[in-house]
Protein backbone atom coordinates (compact mmCIF):
# COMPACT_ATOMS: atom_id res chain seq x y z
CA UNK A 1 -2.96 15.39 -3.08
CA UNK A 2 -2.10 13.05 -0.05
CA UNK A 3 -3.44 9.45 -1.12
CA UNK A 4 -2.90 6.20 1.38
CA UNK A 5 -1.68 3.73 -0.71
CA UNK A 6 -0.49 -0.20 0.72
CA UNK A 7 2.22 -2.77 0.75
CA UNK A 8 1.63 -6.25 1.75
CA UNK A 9 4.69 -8.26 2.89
CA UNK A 10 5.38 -11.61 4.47
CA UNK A 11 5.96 -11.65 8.05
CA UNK A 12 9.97 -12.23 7.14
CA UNK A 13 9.88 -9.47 4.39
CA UNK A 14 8.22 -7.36 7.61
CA UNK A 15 11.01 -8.20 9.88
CA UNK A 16 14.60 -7.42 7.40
CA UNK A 17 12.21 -3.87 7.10
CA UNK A 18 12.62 -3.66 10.80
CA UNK A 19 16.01 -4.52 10.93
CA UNK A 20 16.80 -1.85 8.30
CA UNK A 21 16.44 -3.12 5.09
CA UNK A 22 14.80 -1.50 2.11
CA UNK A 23 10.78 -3.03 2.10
CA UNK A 24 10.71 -5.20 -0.95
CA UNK A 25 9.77 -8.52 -1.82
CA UNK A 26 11.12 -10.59 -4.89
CA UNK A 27 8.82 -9.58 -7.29
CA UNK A 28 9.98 -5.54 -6.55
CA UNK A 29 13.62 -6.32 -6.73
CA UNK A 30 13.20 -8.34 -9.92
CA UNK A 31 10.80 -5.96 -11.22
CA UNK A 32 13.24 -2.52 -10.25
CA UNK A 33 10.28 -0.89 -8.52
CA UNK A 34 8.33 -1.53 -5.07
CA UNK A 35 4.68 -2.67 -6.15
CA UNK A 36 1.82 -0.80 -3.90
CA UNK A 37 -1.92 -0.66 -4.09
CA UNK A 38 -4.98 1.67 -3.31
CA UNK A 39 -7.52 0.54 -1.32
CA UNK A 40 -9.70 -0.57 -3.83
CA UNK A 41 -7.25 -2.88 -5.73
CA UNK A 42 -5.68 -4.12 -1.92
CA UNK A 43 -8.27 -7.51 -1.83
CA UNK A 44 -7.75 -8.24 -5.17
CA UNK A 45 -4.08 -8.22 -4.69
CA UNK A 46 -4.24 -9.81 -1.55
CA UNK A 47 -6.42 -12.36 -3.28
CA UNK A 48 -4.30 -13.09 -6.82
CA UNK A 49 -0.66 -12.99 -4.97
CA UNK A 50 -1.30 -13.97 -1.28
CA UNK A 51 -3.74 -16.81 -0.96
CA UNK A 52 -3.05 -19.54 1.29
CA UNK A 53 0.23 -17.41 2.96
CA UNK A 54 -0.26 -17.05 6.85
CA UNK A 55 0.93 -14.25 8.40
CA UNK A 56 0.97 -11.67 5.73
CA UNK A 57 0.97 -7.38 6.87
CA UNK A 58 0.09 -4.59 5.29
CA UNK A 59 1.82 -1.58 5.92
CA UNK A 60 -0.05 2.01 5.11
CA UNK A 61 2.21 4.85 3.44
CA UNK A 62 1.34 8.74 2.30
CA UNK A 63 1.79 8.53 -1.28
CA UNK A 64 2.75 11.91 -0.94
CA UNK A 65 6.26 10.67 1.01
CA UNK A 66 7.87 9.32 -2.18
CA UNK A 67 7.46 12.48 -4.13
CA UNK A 68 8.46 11.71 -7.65
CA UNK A 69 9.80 8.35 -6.95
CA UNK A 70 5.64 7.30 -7.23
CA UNK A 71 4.67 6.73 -10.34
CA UNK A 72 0.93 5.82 -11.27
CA UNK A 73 1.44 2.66 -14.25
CA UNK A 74 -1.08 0.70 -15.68
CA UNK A 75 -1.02 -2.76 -14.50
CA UNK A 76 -3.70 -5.65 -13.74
CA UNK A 77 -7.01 -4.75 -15.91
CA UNK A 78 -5.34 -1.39 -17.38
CA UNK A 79 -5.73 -0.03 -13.98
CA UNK A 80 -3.21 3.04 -12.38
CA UNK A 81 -1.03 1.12 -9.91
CA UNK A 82 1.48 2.67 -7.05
CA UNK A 83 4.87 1.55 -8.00
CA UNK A 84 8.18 3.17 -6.25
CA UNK A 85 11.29 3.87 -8.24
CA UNK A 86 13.00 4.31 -5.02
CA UNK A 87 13.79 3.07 -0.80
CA UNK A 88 10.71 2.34 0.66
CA UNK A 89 11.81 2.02 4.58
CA UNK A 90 9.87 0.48 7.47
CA UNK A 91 9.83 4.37 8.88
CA UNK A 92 7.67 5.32 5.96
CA UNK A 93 4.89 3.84 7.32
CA UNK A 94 1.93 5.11 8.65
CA UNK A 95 -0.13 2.39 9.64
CA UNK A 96 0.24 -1.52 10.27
CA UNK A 97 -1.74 -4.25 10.32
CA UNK A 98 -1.51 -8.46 10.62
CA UNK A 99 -3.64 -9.29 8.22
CA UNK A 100 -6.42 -12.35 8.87
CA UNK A 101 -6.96 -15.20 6.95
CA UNK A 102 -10.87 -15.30 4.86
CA UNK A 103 -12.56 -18.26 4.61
CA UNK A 104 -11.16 -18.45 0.50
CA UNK A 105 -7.66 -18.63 1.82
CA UNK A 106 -7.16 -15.37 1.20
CA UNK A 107 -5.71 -12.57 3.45
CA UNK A 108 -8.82 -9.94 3.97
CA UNK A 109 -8.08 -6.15 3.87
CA UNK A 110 -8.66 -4.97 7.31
CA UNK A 111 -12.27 -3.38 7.61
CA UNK A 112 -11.04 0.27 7.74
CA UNK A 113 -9.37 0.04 4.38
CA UNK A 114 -12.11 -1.80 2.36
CA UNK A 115 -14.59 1.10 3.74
CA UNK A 116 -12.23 3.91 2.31
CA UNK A 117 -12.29 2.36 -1.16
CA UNK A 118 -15.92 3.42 -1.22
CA UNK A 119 -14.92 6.85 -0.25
CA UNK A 120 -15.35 9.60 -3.27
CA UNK A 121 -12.31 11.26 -3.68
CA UNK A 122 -11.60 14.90 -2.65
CA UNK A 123 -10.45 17.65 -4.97
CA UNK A 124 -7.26 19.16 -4.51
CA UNK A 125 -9.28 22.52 -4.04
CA UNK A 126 -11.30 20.71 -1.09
CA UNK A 127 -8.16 19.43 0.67
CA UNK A 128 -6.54 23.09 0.98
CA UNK A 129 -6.32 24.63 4.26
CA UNK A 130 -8.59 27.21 5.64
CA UNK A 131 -6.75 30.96 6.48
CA UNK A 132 -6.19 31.26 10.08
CA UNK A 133 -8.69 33.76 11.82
CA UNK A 134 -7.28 35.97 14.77
């Protein structure tokens, strides 16, 4: 099932992406895997990792894209994070956003992707295609 998951970078990290390097900050290359979030664990992350850093994106991705380079691994509060055991490039992504600064000195998710957090999730059955009808 098709998931949106998120990467934040640094406007610099953003920019070698462009230029055709691998997205990954420090933490991914020292920990061997590129560390995502879902859209409910994106403000917390943005709040714990990337207060008081200006200019900060976040960059959308299918989870289904990585295939089984994703893995789901507990992390902060024994929650499933996104991790990739694998190239994440800059024309994996799906959406893109500069992220603005809250009031806490913390980057805010952008309004579209704290709503979806609240979203139930679909079942797989619900997300299946409809036969054609001639």
């Amino acid at each position: 099932m098709s998931r949106a998951i998120y990467k934040v970078l640094t406007d610099e990290q953003w920019a070698a992406a462009e230029a055709g390097e691998p997205i990954r900050a420090p933490v991914d290359i020292a920990d061997g895997y590129v560390h995502l979030s879902t859209a409910a664990q994106l403000q917390e992350t943005l709040s714990k990792w990337f207060r008081g850093q200006e200019g900060c994106v976040l960059a959308a991705f299918d989870s289904d894209d990585f295939g089984p380079d994703l893995k789901w691994e507990k992390s902060r509060g024994g929650d499933l994070f996104p991790h990739v055991y694998g190239v994440v490039r800059a024309g994996q992504v799906k959406s893109l956003w500069l992220l603005e600064m809250g009031e806490d000195g913390a980057p805010l998710a952008p309004d579209e992707v704290a709503r979806s957090r609240n979203e139930p999730k679909a079942h797989a059955k619900a997300q299946t295609k409809p036969d054609r009808i001639s």
